[in-house]
N, C-alpha and C. Protein backbone atom coordinates (compact mmCIF):
# COMPACT_ATOMS: atom_id res chain seq x y z
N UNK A 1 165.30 -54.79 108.95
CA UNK A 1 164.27 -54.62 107.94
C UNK A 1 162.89 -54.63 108.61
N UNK A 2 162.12 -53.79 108.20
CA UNK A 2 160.83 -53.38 108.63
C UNK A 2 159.85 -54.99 108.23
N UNK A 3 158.86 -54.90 108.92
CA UNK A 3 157.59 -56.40 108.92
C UNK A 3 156.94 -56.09 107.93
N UNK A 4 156.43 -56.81 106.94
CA UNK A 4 155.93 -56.09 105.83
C UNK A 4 154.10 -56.72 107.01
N UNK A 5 153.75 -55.15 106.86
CA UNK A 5 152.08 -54.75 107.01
C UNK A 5 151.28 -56.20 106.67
N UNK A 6 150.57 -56.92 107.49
CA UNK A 6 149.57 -57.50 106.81
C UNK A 6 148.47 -57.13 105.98
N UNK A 7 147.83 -58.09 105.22
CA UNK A 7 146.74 -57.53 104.70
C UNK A 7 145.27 -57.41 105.64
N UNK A 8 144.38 -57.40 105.36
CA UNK A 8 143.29 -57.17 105.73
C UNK A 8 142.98 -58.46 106.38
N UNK A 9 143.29 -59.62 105.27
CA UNK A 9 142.54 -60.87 105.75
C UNK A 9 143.69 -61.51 106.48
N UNK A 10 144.89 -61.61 106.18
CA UNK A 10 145.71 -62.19 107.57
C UNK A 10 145.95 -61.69 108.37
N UNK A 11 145.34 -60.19 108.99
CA UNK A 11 145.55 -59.33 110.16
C UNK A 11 144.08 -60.12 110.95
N UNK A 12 142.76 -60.14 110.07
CA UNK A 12 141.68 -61.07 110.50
C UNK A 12 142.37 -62.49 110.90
N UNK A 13 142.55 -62.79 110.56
CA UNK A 13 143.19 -64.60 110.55
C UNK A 13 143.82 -64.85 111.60
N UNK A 14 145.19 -64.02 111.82
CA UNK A 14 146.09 -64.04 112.88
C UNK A 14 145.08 -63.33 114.04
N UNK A 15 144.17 -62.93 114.31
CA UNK A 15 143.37 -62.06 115.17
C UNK A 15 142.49 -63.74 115.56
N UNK A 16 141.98 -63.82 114.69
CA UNK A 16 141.13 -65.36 115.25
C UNK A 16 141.91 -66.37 115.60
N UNK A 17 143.27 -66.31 115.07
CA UNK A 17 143.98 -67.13 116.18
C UNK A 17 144.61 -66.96 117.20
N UNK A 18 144.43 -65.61 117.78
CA UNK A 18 145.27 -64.73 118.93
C UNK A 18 144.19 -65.43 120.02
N UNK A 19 142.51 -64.91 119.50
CA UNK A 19 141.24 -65.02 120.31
C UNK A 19 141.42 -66.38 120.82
N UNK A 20 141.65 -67.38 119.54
CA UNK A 20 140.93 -69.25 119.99
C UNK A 20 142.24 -69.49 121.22
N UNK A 21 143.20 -68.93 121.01
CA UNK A 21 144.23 -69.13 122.25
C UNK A 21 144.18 -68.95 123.48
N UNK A 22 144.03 -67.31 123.49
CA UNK A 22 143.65 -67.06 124.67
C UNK A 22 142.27 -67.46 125.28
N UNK A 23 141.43 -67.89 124.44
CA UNK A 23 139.90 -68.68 124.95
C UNK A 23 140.43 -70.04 125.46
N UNK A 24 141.74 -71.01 124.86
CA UNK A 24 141.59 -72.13 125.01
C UNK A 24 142.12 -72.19 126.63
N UNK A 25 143.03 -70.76 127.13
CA UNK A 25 143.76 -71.19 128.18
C UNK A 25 145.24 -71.80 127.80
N UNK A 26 145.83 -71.98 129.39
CA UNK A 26 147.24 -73.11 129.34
C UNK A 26 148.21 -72.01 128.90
N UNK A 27 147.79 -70.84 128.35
CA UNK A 27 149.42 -69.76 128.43
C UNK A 27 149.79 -69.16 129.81
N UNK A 28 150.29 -68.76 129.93
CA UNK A 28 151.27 -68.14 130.83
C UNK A 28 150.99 -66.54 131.10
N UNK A 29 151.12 -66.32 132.16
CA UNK A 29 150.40 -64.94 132.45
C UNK A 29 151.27 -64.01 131.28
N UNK A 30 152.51 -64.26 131.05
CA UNK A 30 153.16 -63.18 130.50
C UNK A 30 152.47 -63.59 128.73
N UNK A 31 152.81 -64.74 128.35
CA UNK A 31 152.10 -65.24 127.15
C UNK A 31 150.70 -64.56 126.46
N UNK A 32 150.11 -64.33 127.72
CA UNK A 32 148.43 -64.19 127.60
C UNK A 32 148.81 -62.54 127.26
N UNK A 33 149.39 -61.87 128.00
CA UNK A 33 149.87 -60.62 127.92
C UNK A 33 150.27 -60.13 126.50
N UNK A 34 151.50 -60.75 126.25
CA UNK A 34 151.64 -60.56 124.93
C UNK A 34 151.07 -61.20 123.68
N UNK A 35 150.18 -62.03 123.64
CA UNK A 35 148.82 -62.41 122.95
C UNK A 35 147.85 -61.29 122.99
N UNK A 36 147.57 -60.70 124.46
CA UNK A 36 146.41 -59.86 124.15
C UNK A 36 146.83 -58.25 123.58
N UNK A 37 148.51 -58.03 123.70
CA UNK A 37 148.99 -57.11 122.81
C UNK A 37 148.74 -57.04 121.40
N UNK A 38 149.50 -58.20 121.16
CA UNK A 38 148.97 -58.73 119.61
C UNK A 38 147.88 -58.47 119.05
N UNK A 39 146.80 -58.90 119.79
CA UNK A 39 145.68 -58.93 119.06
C UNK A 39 144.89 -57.43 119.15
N UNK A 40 144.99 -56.92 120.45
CA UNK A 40 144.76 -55.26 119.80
C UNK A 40 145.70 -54.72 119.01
N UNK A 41 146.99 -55.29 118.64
CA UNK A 41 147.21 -54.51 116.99
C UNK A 41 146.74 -54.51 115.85
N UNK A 42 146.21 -56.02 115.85
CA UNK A 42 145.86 -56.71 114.90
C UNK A 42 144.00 -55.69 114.76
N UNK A 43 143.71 -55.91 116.04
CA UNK A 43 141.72 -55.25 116.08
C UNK A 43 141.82 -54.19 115.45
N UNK A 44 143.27 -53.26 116.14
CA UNK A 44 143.42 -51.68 115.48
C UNK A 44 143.71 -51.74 113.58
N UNK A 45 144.45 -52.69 113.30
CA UNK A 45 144.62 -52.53 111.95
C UNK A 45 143.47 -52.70 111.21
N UNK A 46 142.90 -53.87 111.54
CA UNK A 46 141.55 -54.35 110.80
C UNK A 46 140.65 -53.09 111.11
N UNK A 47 140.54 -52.43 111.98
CA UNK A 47 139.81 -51.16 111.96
C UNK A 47 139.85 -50.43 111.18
N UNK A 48 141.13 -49.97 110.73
CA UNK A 48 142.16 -48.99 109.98
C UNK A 48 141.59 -49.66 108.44
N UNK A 49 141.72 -50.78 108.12
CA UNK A 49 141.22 -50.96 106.87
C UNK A 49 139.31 -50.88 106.59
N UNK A 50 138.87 -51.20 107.86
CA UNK A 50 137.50 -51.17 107.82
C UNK A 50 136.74 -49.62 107.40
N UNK A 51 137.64 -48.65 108.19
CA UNK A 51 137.23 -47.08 108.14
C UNK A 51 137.75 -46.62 106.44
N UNK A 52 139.00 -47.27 106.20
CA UNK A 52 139.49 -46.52 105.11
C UNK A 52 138.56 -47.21 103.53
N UNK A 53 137.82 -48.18 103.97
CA UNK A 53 137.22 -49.14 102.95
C UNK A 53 135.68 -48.39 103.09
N UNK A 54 135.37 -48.32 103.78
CA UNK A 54 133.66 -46.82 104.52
C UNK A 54 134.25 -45.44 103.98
N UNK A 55 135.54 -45.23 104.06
CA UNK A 55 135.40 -43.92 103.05
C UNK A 55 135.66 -43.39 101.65
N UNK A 56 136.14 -45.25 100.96
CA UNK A 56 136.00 -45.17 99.75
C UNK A 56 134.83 -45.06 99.35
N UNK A 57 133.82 -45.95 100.05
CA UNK A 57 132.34 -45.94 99.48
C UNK A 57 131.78 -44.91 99.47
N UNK A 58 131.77 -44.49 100.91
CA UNK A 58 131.26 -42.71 101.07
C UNK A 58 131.59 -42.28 100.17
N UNK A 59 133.05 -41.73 99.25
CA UNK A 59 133.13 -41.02 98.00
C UNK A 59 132.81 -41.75 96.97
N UNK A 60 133.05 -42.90 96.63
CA UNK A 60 131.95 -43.28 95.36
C UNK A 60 130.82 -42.75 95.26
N UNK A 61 129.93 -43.14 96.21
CA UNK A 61 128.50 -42.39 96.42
C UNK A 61 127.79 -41.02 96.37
N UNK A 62 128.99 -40.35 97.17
CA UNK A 62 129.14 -38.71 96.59
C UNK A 62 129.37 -38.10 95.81
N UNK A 63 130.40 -39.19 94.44
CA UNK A 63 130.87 -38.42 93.50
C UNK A 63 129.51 -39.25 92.29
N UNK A 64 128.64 -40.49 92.83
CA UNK A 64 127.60 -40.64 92.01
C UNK A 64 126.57 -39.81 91.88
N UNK A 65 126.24 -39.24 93.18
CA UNK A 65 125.37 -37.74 93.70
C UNK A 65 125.71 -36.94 92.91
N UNK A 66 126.93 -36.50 92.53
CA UNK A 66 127.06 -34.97 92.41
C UNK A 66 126.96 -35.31 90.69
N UNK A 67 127.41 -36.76 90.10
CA UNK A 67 126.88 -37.22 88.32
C UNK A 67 125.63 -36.56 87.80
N UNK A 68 125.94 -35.39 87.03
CA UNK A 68 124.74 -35.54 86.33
C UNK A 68 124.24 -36.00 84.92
N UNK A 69 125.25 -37.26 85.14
CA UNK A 69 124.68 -37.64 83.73
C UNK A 69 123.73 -39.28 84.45
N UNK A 70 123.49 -39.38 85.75
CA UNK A 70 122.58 -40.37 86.03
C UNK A 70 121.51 -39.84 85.83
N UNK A 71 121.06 -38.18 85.92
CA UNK A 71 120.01 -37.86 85.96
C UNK A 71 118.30 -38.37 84.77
């Protein structure tokens, strides 16, 4: 069975706890490795929601532009 996708804020969450780890030290070269895998999945997803959340707004905004009943 497939991982169900995090959301936005526990892809953030698990990302700040990938960081305070590998900041604190005491893992293991391979550990640190697959920590710092982790957490560029985690950077890439939170991206992925960051861009797709900038182009909802972008079309809100465009489709308030093109309203002419704000006029």
């Amino acid at each position: 069975m497939a991982e169900k996708e995090p959301t936005y804020e526990e892809a953030r969450e698990e990302l700040m706890q990938v960081v305070a780890q590998l900041e604190s030290g005491g893992t293991s070269l391979a550990d640190s490795m697959a920590l710092w895998q982790r957490g560029e999945r985690l950077a890439d997803l939170c991206q992925r929601f960051l861009d797709g959340a900038k182009e909802q707004v972008a079309k809100s905004r465009s489709a308030e532009d093109e309203d002419p009943e704000d006029d």
